[in-house]
N, C-alpha and C. Protein backbone atom coordinates (compact mmCIF):
# COMPACT_ATOMS: atom_id res chain seq x y z
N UNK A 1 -6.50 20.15 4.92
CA UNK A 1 -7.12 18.92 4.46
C UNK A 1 -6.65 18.57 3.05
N UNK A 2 -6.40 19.35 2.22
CA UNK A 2 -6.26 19.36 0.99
C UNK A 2 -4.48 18.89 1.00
N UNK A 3 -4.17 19.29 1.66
CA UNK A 3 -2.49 18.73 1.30
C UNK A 3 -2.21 17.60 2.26
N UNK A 4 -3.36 16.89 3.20
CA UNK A 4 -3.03 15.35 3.21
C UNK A 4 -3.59 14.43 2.48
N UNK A 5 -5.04 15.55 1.71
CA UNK A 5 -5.37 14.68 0.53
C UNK A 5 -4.36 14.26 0.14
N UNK A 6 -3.84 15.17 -0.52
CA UNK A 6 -2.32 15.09 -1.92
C UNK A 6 -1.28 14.22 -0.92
N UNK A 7 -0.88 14.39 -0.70
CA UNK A 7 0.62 13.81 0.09
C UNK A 7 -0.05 11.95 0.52
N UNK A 8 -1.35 11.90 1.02
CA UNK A 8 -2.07 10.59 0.83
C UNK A 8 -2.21 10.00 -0.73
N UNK A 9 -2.78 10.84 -1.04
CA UNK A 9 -3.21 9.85 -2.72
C UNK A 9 -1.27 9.68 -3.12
N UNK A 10 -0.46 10.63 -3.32
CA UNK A 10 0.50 10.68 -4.07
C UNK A 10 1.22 8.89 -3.51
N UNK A 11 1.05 9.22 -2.19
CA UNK A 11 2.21 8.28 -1.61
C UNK A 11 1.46 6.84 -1.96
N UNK A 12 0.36 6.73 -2.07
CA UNK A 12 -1.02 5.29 -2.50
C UNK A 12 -0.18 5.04 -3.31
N UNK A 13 -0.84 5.74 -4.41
CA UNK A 13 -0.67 5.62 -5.90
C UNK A 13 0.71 5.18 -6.65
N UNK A 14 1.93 5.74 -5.71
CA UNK A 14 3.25 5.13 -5.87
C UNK A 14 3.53 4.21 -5.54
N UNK A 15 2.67 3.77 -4.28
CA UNK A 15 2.64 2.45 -3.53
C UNK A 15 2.43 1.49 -4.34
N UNK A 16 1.50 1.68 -4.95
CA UNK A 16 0.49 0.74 -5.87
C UNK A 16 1.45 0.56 -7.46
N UNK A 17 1.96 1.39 -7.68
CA UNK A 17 2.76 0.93 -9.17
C UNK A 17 3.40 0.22 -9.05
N UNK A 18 3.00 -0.80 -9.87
CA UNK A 18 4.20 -1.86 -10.50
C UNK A 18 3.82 -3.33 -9.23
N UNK A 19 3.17 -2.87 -8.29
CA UNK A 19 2.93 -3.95 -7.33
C UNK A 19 2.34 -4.87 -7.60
N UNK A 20 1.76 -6.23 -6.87
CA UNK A 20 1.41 -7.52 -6.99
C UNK A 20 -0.02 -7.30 -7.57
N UNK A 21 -0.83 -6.10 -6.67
CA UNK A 21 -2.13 -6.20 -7.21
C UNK A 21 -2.69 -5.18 -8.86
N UNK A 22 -1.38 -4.61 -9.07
CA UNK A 22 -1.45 -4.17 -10.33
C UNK A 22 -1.21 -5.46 -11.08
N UNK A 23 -0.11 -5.82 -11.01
CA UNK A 23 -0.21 -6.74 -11.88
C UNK A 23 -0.99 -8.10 -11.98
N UNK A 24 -2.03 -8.44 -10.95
CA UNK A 24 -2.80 -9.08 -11.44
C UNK A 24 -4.11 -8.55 -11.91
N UNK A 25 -4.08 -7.58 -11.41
CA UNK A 25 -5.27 -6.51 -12.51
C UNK A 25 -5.12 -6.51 -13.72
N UNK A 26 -3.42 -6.63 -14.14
CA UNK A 26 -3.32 -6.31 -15.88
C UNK A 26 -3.87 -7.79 -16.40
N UNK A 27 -2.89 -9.11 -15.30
CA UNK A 27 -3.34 -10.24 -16.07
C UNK A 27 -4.76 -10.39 -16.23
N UNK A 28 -5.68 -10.39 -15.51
CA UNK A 28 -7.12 -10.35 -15.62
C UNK A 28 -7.73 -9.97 -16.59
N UNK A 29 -7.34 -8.51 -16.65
CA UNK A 29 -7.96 -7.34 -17.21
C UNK A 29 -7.73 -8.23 -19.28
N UNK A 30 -6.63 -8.87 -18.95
CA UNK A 30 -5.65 -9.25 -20.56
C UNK A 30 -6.92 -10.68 -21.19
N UNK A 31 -7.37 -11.47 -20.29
CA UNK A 31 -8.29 -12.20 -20.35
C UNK A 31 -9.59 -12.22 -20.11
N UNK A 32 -10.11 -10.57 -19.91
CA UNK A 32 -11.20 -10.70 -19.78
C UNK A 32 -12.17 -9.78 -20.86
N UNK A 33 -13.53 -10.66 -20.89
CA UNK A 33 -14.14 -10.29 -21.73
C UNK A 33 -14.77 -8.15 -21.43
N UNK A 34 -14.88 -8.13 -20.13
CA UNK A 34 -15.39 -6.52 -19.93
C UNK A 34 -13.92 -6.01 -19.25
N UNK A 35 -13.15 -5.42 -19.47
CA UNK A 35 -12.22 -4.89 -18.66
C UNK A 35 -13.15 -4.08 -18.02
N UNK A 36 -14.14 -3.08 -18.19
CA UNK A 36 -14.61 -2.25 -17.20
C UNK A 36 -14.94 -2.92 -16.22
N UNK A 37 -15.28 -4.14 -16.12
CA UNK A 37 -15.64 -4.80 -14.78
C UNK A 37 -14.48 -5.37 -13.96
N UNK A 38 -12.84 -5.45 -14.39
CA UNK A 38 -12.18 -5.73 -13.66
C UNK A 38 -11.80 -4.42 -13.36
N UNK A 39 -11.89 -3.56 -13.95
CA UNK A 39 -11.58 -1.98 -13.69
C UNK A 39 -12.09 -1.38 -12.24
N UNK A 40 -13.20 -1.80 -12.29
CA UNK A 40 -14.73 -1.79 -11.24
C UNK A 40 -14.44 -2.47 -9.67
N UNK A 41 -14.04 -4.02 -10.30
CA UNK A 41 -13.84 -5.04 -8.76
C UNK A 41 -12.44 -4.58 -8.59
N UNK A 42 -11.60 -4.14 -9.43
CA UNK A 42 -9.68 -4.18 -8.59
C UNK A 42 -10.11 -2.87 -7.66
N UNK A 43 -11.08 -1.78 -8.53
CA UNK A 43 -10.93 -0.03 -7.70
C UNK A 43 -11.84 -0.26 -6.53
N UNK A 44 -12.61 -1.42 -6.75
CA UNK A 44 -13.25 -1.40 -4.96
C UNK A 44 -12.70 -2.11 -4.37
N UNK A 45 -11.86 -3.34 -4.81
CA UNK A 45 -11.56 -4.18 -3.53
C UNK A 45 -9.78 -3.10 -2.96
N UNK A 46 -9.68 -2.07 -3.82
CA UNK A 46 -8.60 -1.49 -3.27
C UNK A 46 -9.26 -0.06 -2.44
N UNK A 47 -10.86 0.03 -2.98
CA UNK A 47 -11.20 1.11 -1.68
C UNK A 47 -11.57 0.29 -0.02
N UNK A 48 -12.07 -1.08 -0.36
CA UNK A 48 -11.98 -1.83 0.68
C UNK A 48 -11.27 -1.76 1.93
N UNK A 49 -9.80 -2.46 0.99
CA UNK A 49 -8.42 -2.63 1.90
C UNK A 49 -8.16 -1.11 2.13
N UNK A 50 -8.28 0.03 1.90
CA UNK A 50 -8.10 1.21 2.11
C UNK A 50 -8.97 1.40 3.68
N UNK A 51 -10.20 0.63 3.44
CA UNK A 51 -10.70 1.51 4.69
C UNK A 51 -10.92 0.53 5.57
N UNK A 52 -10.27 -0.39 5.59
CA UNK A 52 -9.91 -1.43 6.57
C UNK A 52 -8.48 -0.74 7.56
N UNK A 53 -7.79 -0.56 6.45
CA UNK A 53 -6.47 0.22 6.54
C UNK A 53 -6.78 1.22 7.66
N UNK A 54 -7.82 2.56 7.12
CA UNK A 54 -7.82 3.45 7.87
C UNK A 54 -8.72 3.44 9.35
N UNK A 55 -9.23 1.91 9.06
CA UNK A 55 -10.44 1.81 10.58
C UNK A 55 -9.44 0.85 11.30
N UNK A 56 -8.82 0.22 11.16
CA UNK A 56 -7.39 -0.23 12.27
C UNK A 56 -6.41 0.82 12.47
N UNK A 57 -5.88 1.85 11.52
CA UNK A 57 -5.36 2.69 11.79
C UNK A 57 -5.53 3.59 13.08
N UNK A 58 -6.86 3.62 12.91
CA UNK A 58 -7.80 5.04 13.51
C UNK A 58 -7.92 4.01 15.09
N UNK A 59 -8.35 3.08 15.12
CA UNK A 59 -8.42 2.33 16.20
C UNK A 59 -7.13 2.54 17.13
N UNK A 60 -6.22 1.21 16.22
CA UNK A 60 -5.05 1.65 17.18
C UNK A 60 -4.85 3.18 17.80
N UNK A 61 -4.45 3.69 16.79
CA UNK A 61 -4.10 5.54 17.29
C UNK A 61 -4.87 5.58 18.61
N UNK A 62 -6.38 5.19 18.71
CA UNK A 62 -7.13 5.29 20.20
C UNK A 62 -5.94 5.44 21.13
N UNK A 63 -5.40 4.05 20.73
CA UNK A 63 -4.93 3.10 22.06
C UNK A 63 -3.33 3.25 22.54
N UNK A 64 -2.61 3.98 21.32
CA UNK A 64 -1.40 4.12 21.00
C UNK A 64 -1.18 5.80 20.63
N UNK A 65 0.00 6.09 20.76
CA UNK A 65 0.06 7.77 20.63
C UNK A 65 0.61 7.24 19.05
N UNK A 66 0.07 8.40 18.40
CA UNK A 66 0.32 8.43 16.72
C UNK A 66 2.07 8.47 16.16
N UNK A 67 3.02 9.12 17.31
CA UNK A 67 4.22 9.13 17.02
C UNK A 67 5.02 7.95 17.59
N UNK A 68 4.51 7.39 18.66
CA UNK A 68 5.10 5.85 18.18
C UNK A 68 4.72 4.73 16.87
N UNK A 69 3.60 5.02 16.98
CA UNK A 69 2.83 4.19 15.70
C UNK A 69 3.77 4.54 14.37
N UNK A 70 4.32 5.62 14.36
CA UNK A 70 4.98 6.47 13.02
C UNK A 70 6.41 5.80 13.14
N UNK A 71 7.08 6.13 14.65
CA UNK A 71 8.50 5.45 14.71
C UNK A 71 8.47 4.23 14.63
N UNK A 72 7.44 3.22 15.22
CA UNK A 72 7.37 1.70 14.29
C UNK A 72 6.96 1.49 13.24
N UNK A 73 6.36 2.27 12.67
CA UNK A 73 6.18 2.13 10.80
C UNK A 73 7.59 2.61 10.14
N UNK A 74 8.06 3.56 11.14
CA UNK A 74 9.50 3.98 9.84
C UNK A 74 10.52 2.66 10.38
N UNK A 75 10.48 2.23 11.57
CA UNK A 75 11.76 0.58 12.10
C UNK A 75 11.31 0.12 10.74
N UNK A 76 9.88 -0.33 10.85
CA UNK A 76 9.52 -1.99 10.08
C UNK A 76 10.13 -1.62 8.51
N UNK A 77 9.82 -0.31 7.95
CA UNK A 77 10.30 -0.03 6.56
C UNK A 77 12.32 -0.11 6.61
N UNK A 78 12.69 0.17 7.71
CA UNK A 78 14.04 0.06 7.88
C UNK A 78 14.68 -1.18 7.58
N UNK A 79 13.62 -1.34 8.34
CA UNK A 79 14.25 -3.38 8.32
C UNK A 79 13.56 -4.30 7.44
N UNK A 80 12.15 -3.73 6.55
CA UNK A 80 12.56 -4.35 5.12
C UNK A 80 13.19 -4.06 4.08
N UNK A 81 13.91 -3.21 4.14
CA UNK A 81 14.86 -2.24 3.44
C UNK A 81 16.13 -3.06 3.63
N UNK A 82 16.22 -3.14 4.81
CA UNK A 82 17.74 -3.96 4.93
C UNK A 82 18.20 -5.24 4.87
N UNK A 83 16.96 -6.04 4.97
CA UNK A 83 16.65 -7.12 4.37
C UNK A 83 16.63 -7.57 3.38
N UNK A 84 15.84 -6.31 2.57
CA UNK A 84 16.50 -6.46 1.10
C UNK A 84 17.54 -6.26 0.15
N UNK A 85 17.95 -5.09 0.79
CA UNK A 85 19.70 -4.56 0.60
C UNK A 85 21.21 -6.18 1.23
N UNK A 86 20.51 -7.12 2.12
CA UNK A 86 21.24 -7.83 3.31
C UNK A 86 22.59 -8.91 1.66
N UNK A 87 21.34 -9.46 0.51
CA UNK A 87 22.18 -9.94 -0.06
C UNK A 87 22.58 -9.60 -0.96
N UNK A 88 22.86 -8.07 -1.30
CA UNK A 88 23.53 -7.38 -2.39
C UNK A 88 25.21 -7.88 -1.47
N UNK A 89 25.01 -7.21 0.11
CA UNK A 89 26.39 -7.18 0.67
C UNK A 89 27.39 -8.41 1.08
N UNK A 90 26.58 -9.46 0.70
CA UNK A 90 27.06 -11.16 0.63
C UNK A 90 27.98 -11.25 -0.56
N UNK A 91 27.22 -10.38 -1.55
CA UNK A 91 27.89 -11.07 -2.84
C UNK A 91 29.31 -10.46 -3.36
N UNK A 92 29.25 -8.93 -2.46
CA UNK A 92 31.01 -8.56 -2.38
C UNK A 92 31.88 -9.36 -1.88
């Protein structure tokens, strides 16, 4: 349990740097009078989407075997990967 803790939080938390909802946490946080309270609403509305995350997760899995669910999560990362790599190879 303890090392999908870790290998979960690690992979979040990297997820989360530098992303859209960090950075509108900073802008907020830059204009607001309590930062502890945007501190407060960004860390729940991201435990929220977390367990939205893990109650569709957990659902599907019902309905779906967990290692296809895994081989279409690693396609879809493939192919936004290559999508994003698509116009580095235009510009040679």
């Amino acid at each position: 349990m303890l090392t999908l803790f870790l290998t979960t939080f690690a992979t979040v938390f990297l997820a989360e740097l530098g992303d859209k909802t960090q950075l509108a946490t900073i802008a907020i946080s830059g204009s607001a009078k309590d930062p502890k309270a945007v501190f407060f609403a960004s860390a729940s509305a991201l435990v929220l989407a977390s367990l939205l995350g893990v109650l569709a997760g957990g659902s599907i899995a019902l309905l779906i075997d967990p290692n296809i669910l895994k081989v279409f999560a690693a396609l879809g990362f493939v192919l936004i990967g290559l999508k994003l790599l698509w116009p580095l190879t235009q510009k040679a």
